[in-house]
Protein backbone atom coordinates (compact mmCIF):
# COMPACT_ATOMS: atom_id res chain seq x y z
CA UNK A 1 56.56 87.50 102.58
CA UNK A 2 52.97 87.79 102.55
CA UNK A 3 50.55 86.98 105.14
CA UNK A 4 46.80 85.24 104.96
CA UNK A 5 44.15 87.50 105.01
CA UNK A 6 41.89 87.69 107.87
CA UNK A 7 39.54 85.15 106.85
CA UNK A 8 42.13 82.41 106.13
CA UNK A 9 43.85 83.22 109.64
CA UNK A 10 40.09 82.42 111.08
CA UNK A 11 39.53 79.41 109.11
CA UNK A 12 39.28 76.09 110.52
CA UNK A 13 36.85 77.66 113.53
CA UNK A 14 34.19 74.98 114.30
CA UNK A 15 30.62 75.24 112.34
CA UNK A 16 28.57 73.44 115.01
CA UNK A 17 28.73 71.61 117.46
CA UNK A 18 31.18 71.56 120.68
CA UNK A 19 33.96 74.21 120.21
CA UNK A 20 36.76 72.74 118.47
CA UNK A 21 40.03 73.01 121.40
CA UNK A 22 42.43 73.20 118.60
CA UNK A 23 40.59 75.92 116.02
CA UNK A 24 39.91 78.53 119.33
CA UNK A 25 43.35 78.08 119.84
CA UNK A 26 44.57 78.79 116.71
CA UNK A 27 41.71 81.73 116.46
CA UNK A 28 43.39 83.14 119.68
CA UNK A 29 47.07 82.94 118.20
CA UNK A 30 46.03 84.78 115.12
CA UNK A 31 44.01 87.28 116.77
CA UNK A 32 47.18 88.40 119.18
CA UNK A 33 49.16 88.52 116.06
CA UNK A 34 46.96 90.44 113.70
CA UNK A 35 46.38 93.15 117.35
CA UNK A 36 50.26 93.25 117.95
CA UNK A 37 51.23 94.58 114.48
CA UNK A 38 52.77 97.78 114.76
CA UNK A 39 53.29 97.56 119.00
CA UNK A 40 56.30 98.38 120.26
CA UNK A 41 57.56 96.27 123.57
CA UNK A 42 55.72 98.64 126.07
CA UNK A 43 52.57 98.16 124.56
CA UNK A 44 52.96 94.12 123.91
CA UNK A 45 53.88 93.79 127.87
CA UNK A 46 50.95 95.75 128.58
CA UNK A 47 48.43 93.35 126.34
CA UNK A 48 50.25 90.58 127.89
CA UNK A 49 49.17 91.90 131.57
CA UNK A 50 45.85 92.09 130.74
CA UNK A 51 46.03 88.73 128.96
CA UNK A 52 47.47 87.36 132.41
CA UNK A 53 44.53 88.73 133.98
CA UNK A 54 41.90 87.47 131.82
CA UNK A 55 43.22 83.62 132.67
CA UNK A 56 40.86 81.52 134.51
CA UNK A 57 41.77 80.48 138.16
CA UNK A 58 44.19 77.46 138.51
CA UNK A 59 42.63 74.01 139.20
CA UNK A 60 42.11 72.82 142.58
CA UNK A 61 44.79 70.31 142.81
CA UNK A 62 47.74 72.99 142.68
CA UNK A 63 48.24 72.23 139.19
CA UNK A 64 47.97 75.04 136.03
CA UNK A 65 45.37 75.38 134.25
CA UNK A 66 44.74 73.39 130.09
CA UNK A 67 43.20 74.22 127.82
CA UNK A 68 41.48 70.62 127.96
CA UNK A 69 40.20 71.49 131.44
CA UNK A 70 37.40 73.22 129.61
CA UNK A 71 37.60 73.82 125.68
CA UNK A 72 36.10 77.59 126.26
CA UNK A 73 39.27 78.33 127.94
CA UNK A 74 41.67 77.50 124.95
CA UNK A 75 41.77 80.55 123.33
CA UNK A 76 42.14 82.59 126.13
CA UNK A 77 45.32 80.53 126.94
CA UNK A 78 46.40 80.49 123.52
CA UNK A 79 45.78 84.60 123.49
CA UNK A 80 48.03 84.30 126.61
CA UNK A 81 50.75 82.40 125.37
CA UNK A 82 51.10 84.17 122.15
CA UNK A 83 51.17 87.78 123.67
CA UNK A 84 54.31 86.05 125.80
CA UNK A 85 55.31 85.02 123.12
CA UNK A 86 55.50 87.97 121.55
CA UNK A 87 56.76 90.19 124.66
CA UNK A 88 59.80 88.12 124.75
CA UNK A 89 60.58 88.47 121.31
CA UNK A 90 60.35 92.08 121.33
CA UNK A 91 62.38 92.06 124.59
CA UNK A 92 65.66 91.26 122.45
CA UNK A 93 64.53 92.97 119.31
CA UNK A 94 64.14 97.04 118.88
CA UNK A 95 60.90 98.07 117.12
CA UNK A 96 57.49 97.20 116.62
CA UNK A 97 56.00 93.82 116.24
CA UNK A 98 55.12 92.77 112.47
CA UNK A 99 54.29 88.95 112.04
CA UNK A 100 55.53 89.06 108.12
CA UNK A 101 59.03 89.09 109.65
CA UNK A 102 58.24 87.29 112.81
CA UNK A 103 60.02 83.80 112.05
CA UNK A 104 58.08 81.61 114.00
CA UNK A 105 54.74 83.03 112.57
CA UNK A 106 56.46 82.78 109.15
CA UNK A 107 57.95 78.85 110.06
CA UNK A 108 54.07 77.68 110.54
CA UNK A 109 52.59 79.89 107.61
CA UNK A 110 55.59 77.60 105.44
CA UNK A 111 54.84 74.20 107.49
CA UNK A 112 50.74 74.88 106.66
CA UNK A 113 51.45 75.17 103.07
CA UNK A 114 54.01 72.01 102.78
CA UNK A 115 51.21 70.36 104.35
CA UNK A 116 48.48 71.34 101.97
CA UNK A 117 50.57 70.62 98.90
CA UNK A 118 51.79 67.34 100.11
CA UNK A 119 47.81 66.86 100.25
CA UNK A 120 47.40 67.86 96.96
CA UNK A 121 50.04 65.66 95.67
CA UNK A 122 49.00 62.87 97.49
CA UNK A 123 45.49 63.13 96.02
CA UNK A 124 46.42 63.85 92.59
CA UNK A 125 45.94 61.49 89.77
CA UNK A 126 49.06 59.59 88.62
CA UNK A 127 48.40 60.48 85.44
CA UNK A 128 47.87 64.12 86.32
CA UNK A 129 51.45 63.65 88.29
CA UNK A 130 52.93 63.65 84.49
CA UNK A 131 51.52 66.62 82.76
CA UNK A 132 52.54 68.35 86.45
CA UNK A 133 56.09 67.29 85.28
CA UNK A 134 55.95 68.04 81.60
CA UNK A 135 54.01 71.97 83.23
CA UNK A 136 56.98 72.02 86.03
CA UNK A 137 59.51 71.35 83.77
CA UNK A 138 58.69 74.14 80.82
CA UNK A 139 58.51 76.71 83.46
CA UNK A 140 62.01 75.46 85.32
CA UNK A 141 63.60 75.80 81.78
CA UNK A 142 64.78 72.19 81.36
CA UNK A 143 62.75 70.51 78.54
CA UNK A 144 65.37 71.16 75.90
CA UNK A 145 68.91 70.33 76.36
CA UNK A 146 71.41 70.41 74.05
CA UNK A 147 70.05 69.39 70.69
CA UNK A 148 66.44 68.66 72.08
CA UNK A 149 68.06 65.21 74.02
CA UNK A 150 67.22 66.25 77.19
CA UNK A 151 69.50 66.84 80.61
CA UNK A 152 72.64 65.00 80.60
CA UNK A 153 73.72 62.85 84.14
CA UNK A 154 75.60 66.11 85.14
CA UNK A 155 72.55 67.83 84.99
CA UNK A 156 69.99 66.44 86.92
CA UNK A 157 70.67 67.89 90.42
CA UNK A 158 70.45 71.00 88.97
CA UNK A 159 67.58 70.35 87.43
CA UNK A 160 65.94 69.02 90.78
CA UNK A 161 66.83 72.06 92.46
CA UNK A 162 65.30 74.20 89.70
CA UNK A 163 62.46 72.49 89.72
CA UNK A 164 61.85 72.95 93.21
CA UNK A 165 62.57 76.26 93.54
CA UNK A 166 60.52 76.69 90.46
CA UNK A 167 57.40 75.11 92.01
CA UNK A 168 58.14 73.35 95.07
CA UNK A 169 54.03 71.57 94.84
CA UNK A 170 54.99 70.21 91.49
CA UNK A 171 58.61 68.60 92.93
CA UNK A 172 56.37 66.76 95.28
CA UNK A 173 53.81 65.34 92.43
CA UNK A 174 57.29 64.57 90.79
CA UNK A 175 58.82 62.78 93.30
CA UNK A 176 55.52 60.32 94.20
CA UNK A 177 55.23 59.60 90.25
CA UNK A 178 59.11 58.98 90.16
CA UNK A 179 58.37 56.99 93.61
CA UNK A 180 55.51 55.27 91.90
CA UNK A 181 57.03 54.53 88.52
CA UNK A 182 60.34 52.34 90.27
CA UNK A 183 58.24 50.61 92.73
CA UNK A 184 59.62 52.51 94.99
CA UNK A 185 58.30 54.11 98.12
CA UNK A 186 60.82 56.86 100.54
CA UNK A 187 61.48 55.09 104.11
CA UNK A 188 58.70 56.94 106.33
C-alpha cells in the first residue's frame, strides 16, 4: 500500500482565520505517524512520555482536559493520543512502527478515499455516469459476450464484482446512474 505524501497528510490545515480544531488534530496524528516510522517499542514509549509531558494541565473542575477547551491544544492531544496509540500497538507486535502496514492508519487512508469518490460520483454528470460505464466496463473485460450480445443473467454478479475491483469510483457512478435510471434511490 502506498501512503500520501507529506503535503497531502498536511492538507486540510486552516488558511486564516481561527485554527481549525479538527485540521490541528489531524496535522498532529500525521505528524506522530510520519516521526514513528522505523521506531521500535522503546523508542515509541519514550515519544509517548514526552508527549504526556507536553499536555496542558487538567481543567479546574477535576475533569480531563479537550481539545475544545482551547483549539491550540488539539494537536497536542491528538500528538498524544496517537503516540498511545502507537505504543500499544507495538506492545503486542515485534518490530518497528511503519504506518503502510499499520491497519488503522491504512482503514482511514481507505475510508478518505471512499469518501472522495462517492463525492465525485455524486457530482458527476448523469450523462458523464454513462461513458464512466461504457470506460469501466472495457477495462473490466465485459463489453463483449458471447457473440457481441452482452453478459448473460448468470453473469452479472460477476460482472459487478469485476467492475468493482476493476475501478471501485466507476461502480459508484454506476450504481447512482442504475439508481437514477429505475427511479430508484438505496434506503439511506
Amino acid at each position: 500500500m502506498t501512503t500520501p505524501d507529506t503535503a497531502e497528510l498536511d492538507a486540510g490545515e486552516p488558511d486564516a482565520g481561527e485554527p481549525d480544531t479538527a485540521a490541528e488534530e489531524k496535522a498532529g496524528r500525521h505528524a506522530v505517524r510520519r516521526r514513528a516510522r522505523g521506531m521500535s517499542h522503546h523508542e515509541v514509549a519514550a515519544a509517548l512520555e514526552d508527549a504526556r509531558s507536553r499536555l496542558p494541565e487538567e481543567s479546574g473542575d477535576g475533569g480531563e482536559v479537550e481539545a475544545t477547551d482551547d483549539p491550540s491544544n488539539a494537536r497536542t492531544l491528538a500528538e498524544f493520543e496517537e503516540w498511545e496509540r502507537i505504543e500499544a500497538l507495538l506492545a503486542v507486535h515485534a518490530g518497528t512502527y511503519d504506518p503502510d502496514t499499520d491497519a488503522f492508519v491504512q482503514g482511514g487512508l481507505a475510508g478518505e478515499a471512499d469518501r472522495r469518490a462517492a463525492e465525485r460520483a455524486e457530482a458527476a454528470d448523469p450523462g458523464e455516469a454513462g461513458d464512466t460505464l461504457l470506460r469501466a466496463l472495457s477495462r473490466a473485460g465485459v463489453l463483449d459476450g458471447p457473440g457481441g450480445s452482452g453478459p448473460s443473467a448468470d453473469e452479472v454478479t460477476a460482472i459487478a464484482t469485476r467492475l468493482a475491483q476493476a475501478d471501485p469510483e466507476a461502480a459508484l457512478a454506476v450504481s447512482r446512474w442504475i439508481d437514477t435510471a429505475s427511479d430508484h434511490t438505496p434506503p439511506s
